[in-house]
PDB file of N, CA and C in Angstrom:
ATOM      1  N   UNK A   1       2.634  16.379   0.292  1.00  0.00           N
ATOM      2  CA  UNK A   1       3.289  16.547   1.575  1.00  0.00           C
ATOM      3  C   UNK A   1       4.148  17.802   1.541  1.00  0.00           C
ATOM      4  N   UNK A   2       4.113  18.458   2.744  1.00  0.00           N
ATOM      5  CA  UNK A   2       5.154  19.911   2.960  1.00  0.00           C
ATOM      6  C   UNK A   2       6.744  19.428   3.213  1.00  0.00           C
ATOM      7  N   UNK A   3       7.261  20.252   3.093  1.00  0.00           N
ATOM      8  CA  UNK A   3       8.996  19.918   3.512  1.00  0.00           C
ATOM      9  C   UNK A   3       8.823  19.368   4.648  1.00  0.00           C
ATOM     10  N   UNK A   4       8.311  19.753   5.513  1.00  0.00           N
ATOM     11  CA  UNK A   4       8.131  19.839   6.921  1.00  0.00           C
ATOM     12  C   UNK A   4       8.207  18.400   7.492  1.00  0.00           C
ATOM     13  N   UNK A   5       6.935  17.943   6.839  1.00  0.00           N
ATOM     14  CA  UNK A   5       6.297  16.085   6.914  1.00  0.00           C
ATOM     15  C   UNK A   5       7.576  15.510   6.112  1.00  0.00           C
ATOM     16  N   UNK A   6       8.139  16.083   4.952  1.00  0.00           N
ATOM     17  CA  UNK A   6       9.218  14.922   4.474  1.00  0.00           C
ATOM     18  C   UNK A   6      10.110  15.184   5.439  1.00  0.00           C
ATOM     19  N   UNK A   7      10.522  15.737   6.057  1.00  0.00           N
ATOM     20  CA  UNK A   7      11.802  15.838   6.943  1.00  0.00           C
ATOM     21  C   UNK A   7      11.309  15.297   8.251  1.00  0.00           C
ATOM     22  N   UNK A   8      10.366  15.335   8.795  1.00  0.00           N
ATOM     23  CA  UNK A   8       9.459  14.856  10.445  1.00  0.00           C
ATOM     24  C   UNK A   8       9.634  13.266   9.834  1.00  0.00           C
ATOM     25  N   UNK A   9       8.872  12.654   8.335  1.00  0.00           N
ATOM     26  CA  UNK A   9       9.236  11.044   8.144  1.00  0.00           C
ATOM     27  C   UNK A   9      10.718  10.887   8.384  1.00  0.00           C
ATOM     28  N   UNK A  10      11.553  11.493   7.893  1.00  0.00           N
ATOM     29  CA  UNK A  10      13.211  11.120   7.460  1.00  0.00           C
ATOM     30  C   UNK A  10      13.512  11.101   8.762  1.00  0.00           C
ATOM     31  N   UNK A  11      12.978  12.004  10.011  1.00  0.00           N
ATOM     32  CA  UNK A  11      13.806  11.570  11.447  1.00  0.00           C
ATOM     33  C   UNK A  11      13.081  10.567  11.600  1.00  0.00           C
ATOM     34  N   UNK A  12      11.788  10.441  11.641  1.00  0.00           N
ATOM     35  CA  UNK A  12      11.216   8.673  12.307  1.00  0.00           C
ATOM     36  C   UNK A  12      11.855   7.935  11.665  1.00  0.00           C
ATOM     37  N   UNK A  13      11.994   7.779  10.312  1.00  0.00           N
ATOM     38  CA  UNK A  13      12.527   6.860   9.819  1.00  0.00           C
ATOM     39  C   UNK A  13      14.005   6.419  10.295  1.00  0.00           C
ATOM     40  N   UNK A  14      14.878   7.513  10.236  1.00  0.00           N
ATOM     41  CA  UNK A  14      16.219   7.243  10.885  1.00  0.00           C
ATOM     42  C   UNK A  14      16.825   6.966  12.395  1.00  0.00           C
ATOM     43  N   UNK A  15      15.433   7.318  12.961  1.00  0.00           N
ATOM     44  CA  UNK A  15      15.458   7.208  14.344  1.00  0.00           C
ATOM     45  C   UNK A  15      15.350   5.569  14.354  1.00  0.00           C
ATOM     46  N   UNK A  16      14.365   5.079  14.107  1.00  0.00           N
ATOM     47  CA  UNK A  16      14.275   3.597  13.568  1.00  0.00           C
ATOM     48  C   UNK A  16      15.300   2.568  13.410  1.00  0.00           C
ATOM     49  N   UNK A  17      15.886   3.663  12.372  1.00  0.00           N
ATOM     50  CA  UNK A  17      17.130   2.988  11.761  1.00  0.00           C
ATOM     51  C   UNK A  17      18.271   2.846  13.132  1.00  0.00           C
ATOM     52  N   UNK A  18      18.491   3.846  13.398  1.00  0.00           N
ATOM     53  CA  UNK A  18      19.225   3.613  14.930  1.00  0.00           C
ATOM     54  C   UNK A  18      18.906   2.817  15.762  1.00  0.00           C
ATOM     55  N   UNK A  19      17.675   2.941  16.067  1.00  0.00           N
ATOM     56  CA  UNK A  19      17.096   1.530  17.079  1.00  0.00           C
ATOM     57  C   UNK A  19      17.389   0.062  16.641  1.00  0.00           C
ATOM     58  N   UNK A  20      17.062   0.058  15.456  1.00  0.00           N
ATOM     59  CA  UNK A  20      17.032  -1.366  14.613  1.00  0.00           C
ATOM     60  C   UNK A  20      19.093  -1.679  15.189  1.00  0.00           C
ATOM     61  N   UNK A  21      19.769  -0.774  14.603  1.00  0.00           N
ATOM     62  CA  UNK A  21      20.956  -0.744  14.349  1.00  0.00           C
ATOM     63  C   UNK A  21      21.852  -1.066  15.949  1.00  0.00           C
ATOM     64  N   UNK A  22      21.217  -0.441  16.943  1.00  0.00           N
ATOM     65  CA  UNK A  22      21.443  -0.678  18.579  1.00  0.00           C
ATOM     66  C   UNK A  22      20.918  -2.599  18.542  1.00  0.00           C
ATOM     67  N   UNK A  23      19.860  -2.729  18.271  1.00  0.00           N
ATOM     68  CA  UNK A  23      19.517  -3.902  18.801  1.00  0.00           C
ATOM     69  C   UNK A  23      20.410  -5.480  18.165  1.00  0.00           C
ATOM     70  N   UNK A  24      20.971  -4.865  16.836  1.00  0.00           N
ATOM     71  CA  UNK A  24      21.986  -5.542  16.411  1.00  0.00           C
ATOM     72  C   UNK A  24      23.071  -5.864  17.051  1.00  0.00           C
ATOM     73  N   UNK A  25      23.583  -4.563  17.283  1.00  0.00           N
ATOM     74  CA  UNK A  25      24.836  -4.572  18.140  1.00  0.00           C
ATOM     75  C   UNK A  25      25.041  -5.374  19.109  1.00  0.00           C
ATOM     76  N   UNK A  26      23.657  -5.318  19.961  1.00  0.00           N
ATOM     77  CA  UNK A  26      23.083  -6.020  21.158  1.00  0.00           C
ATOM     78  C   UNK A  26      23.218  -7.404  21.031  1.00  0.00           C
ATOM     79  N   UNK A  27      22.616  -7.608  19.994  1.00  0.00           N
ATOM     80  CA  UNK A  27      22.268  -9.084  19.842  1.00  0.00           C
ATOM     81  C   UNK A  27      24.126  -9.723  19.448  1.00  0.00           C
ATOM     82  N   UNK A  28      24.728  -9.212  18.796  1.00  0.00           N
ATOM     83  CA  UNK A  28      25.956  -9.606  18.078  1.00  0.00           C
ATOM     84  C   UNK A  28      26.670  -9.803  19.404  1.00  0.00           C
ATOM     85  N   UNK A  29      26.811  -9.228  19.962  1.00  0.00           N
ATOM     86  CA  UNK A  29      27.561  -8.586  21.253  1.00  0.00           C
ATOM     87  C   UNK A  29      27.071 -10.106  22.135  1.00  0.00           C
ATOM     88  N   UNK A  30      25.797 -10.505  22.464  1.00  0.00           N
ATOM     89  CA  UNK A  30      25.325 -11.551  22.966  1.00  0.00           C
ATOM     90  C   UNK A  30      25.789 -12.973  21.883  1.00  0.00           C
ATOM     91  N   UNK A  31      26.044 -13.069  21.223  1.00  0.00           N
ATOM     92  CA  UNK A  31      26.315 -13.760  20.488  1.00  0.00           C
ATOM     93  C   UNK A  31      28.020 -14.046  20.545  1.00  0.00           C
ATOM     94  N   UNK A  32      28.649 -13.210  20.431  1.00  0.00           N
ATOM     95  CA  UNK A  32      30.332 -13.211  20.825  1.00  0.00           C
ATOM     96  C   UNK A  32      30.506 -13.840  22.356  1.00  0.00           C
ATOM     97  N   UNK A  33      29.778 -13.148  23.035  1.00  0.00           N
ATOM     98  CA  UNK A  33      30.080 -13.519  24.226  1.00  0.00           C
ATOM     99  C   UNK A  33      29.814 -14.899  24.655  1.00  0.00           C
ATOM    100  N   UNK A  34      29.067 -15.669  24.061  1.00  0.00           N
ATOM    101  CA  UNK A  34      28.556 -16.880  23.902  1.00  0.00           C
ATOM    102  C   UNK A  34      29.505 -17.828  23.597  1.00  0.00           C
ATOM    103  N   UNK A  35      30.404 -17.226  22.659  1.00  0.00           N
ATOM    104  CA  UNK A  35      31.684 -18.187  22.792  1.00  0.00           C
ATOM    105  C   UNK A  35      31.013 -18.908  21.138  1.00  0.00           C
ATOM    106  N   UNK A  36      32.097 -19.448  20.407  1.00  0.00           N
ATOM    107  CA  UNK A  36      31.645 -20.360  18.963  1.00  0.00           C
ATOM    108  C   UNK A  36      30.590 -21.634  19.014  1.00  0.00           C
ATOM    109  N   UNK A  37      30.194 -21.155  17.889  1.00  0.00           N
ATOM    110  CA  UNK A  37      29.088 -22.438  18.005  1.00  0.00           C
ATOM    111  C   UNK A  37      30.136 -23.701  17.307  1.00  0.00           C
ATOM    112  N   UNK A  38      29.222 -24.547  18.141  1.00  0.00           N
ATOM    113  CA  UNK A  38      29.984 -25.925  17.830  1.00  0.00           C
ATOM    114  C   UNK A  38      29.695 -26.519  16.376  1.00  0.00           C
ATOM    115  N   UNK A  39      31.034 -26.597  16.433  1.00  0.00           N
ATOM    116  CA  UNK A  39      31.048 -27.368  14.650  1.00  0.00           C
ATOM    117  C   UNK A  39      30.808 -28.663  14.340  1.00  0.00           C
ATOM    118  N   UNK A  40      30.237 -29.311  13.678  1.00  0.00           N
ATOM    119  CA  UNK A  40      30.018 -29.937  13.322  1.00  0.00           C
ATOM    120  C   UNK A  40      30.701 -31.371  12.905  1.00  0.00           C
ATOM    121  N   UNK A  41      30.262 -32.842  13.705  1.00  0.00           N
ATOM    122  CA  UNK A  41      30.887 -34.176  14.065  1.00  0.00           C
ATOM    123  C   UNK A  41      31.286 -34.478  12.348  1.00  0.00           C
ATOM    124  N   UNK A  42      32.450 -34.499  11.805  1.00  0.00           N
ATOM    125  CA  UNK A  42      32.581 -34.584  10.201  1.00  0.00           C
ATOM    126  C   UNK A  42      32.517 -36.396  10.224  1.00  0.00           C
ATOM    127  N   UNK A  43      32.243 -37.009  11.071  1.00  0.00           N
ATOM    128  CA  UNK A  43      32.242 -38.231  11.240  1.00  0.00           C
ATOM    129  C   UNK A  43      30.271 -39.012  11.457  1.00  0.00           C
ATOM    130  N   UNK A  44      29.593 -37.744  10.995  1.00  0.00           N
ATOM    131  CA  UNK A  44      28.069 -38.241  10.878  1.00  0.00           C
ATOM    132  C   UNK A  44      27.240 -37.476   9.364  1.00  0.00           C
ATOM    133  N   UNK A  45      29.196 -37.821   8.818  1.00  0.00           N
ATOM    134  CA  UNK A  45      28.023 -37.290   7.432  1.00  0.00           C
ATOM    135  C   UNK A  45      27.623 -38.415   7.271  1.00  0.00           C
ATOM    136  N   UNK A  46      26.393 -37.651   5.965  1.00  0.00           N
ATOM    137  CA  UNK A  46      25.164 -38.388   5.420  1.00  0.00           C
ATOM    138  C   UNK A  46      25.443 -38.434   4.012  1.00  0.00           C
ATOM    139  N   UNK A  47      25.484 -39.629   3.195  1.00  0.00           N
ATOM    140  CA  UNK A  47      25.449 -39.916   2.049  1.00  0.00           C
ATOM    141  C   UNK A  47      23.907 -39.765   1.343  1.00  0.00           C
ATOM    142  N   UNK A  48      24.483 -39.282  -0.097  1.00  0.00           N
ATOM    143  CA  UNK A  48      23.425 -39.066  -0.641  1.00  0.00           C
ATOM    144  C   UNK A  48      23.554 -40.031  -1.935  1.00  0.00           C
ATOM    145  N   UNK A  49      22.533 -40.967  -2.143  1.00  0.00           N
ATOM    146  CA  UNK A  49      22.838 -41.778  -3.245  1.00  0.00           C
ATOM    147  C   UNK A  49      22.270 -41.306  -4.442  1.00  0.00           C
ATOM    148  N   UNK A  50      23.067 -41.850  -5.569  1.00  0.00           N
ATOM    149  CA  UNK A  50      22.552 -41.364  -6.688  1.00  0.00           C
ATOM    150  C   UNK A  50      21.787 -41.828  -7.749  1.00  0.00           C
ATOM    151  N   UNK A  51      20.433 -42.693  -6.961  1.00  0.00           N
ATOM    152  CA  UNK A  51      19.699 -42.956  -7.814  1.00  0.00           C
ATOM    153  C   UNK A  51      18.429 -42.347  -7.791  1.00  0.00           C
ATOM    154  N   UNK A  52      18.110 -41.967  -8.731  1.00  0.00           N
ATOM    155  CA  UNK A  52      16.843 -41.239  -9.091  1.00  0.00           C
ATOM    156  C   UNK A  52      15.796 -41.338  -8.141  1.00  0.00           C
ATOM    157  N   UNK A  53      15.037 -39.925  -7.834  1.00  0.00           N
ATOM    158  CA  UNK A  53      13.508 -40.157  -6.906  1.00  0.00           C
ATOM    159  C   UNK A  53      12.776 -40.381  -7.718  1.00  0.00           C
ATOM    160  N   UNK A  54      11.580 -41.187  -6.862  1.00  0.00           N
ATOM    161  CA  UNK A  54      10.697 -41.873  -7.705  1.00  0.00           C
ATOM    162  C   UNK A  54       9.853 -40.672  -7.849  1.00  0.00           C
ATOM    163  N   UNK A  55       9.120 -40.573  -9.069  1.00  0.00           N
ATOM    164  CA  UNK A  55       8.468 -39.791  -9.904  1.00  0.00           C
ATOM    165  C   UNK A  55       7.287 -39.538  -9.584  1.00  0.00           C
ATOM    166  N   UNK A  56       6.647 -40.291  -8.454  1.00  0.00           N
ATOM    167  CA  UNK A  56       5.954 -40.243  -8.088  1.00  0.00           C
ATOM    168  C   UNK A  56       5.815 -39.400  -6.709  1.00  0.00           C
ATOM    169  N   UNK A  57       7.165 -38.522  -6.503  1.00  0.00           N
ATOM    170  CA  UNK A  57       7.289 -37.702  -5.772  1.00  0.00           C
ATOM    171  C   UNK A  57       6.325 -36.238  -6.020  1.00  0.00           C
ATOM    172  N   UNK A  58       6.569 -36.309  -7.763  1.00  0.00           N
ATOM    173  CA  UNK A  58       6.171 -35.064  -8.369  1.00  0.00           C
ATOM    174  C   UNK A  58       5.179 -35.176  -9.319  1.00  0.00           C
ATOM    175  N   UNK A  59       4.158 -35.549  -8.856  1.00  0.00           N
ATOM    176  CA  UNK A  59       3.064 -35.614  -9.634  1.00  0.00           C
ATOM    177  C   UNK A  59       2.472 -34.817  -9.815  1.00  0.00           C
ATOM    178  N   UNK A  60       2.337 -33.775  -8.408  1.00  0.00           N
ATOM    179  CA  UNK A  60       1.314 -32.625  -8.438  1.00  0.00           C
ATOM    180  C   UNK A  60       2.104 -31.659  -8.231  1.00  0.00           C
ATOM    181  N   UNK A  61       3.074 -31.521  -8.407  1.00  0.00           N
ATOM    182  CA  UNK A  61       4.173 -30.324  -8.617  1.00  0.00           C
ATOM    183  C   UNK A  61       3.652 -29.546  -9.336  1.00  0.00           C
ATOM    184  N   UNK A  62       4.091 -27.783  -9.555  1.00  0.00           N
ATOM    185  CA  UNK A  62       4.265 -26.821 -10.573  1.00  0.00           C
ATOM    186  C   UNK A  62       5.794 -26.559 -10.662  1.00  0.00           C
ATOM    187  N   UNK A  63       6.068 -26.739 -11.666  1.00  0.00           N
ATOM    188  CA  UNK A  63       7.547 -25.887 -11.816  1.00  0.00           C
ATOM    189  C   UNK A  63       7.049 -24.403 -11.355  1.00  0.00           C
ATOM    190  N   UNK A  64       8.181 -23.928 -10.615  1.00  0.00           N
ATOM    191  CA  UNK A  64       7.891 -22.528  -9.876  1.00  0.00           C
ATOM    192  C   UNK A  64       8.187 -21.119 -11.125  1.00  0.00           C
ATOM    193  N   UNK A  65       7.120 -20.822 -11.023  1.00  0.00           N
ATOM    194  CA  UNK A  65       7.480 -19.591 -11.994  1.00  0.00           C
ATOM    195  C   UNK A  65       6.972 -20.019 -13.342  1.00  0.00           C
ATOM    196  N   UNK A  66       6.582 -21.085 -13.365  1.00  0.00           N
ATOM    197  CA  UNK A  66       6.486 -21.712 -14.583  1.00  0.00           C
ATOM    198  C   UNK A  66       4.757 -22.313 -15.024  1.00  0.00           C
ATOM    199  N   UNK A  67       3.945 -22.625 -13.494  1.00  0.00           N
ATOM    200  CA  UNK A  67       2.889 -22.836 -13.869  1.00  0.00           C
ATOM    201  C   UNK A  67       2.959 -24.315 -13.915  1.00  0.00           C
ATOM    202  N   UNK A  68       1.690 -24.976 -14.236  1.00  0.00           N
ATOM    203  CA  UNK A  68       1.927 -26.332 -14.333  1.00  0.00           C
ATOM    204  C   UNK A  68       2.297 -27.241 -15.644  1.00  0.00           C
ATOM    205  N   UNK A  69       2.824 -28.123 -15.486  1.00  0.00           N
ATOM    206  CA  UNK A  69       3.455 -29.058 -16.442  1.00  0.00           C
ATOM    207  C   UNK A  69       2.854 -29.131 -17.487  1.00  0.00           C
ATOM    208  N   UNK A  70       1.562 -29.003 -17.835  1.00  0.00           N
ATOM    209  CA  UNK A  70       0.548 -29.486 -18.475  1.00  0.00           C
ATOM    210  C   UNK A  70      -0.021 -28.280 -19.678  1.00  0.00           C
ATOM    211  N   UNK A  71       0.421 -26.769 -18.915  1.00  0.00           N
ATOM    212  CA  UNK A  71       0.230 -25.258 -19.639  1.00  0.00           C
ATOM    213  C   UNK A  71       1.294 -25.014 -19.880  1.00  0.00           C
ATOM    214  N   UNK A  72       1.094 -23.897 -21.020  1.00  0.00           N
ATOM    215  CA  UNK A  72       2.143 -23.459 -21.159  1.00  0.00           C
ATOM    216  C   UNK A  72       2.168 -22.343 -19.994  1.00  0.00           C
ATOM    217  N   UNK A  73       3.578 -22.102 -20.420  1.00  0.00           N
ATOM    218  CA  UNK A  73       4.256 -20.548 -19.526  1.00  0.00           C
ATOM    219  C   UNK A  73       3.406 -19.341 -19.942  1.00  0.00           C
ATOM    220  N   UNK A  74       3.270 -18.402 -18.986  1.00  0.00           N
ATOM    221  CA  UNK A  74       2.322 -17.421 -20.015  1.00  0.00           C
ATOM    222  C   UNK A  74       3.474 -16.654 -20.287  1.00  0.00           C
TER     223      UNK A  74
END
């Protein structure tokens, strides 16, 4: 590529970046004006009990990154 084309990408690109960066504003701006989102009834929490899932949840699981239970890791 000539200087020319790297500098013609760097304005599309930043031009972009401005647009992207306007539509934020936009959106934030719509969002304030909206007033706070409503918080949350602290009187419908949900308990979580602490007995074990059945195992039979994860039968056909892979540990992620890891491959399946059965191989090793490469």
């Amino acid at each position: 590529m000539s200087l020319q084309d790297d500098l013609n990408a760097v304005r599309r690109n930043l031009d972009e970046l401005t647009r992207k960066v306007e539509q934020l504003e936009q959106k934030a701006a719509r969002q304030r004006s909206a007033g706070p989102a409503a918080t949350p009834d602290p009187s419908r929490m949900v308990t979580i009990p602490d007995t074990p899932y059945d195992n039979a949840l994860w039968t056909d699981t892979d540990d992620e990154g890891l491959g399946a239970r059965d191989r090793r890791a490469p």
